[in-house]
Protein backbone atom coordinates (compact mmCIF):
# COMPACT_ATOMS: atom_id res chain seq x y z
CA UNK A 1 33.91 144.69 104.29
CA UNK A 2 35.26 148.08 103.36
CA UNK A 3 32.86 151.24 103.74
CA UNK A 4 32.33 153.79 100.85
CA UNK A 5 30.80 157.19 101.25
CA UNK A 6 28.57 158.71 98.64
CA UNK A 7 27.78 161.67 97.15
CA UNK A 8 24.27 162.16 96.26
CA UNK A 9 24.33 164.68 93.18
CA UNK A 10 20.29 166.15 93.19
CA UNK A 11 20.35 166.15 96.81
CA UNK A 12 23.65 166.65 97.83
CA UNK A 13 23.43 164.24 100.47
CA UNK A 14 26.60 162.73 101.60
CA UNK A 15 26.35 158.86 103.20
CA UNK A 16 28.28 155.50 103.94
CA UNK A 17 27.78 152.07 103.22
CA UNK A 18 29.12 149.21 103.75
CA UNK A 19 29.87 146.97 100.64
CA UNK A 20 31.93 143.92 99.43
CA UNK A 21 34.99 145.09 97.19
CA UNK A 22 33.13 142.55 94.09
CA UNK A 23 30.12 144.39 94.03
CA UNK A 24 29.33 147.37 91.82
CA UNK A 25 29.36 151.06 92.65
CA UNK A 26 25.93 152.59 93.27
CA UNK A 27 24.54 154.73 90.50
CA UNK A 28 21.34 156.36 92.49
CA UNK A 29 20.18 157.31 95.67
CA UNK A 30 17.81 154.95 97.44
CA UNK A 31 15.69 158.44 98.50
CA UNK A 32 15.69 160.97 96.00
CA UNK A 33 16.51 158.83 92.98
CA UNK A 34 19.47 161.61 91.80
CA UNK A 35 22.62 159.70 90.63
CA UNK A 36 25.46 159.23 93.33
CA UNK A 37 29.24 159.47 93.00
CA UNK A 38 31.83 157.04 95.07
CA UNK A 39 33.87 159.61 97.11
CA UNK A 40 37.68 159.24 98.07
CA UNK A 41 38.08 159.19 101.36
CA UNK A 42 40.98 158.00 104.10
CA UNK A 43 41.43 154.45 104.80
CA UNK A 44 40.59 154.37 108.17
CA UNK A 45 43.15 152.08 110.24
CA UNK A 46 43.03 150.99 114.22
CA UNK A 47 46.00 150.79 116.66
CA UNK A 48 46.52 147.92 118.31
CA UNK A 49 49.30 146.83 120.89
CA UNK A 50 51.23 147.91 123.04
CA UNK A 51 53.42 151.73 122.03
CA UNK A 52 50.85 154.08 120.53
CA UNK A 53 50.76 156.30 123.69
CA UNK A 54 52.04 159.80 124.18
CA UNK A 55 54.31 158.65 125.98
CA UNK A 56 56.66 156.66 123.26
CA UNK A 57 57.78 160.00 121.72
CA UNK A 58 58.00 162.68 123.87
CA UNK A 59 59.02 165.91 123.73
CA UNK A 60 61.80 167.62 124.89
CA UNK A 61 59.40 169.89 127.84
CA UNK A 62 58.19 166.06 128.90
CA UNK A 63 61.84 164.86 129.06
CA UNK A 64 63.05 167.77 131.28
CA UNK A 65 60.15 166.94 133.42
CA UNK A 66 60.82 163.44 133.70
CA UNK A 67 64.46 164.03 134.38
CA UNK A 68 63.28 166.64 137.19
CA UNK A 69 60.91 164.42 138.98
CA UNK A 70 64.21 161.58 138.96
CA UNK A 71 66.29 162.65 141.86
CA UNK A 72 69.72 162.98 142.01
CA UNK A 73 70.32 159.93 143.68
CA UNK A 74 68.37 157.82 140.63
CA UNK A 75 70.47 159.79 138.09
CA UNK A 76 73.79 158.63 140.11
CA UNK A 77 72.90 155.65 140.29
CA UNK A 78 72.41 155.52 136.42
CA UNK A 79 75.33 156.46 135.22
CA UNK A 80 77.03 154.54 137.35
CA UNK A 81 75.24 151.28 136.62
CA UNK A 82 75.88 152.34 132.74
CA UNK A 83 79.46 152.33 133.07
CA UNK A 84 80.67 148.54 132.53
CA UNK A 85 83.97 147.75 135.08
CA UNK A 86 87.22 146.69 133.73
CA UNK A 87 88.24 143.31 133.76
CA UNK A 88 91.32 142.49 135.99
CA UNK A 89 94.98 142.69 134.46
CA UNK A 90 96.80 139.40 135.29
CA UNK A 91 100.43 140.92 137.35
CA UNK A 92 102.93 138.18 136.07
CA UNK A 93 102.70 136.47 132.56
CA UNK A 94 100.99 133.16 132.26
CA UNK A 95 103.45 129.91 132.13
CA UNK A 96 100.72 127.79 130.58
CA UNK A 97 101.78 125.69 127.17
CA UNK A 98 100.20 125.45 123.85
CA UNK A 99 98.60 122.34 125.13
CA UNK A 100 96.92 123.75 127.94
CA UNK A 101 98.81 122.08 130.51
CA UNK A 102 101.63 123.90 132.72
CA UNK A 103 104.69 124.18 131.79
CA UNK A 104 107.55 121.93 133.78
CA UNK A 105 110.72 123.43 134.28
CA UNK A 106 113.58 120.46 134.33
């Protein structure tokens, strides 16, 4: 059920309730009797799950102290692990046939 805030217009009393989106807007104030007005106001919304830290976007001061508390052997170690290796180069050329088996020399 959504919550709407109010604006009381005699009293100038501003206050929330909670009411089904079907249901009409209040036209007075339950203490005074002055007419009310519905008031626009943020949709509030929750964050749930895993990301919404500071961490997840962090600025460039918290990068250079992340990198700084990393030592140098971490850091070598990561660029090294980052760099794929080559695949081997055959030396002589293959002497395999079209239909996989090897080729006979007669």
């Amino acid at each position: 059920m959504p919550t709407y805030e109010y604006e009381c217009d005699k009293c100038r009393e501003v206050f929330e309730i909670r009411q089904r989106i079907t249901e009409p807007a209040l036209t007075t104030h339950d203490q005074c009797g002055g007419a009310v007005r519905r008031l626009l106001s943020p949709a509030p919304f929750i964050l749930k799950g895993d990301g919404w830290y500071v961490t997840d976007y962090p600025s460039d001061s918290r990068k250079k102290a992340v990198a700084a508390e990393k030592g140098p052997s971490e850091k070598a170690e990561t660029k090294t692990e980052s760099k794929p290796s080559e695949p081997a180069k055959p030396s002589a050329p293959s002497t395999t046939t079209s239909s996989g088996g090897a080729a006979s020399s007669s």
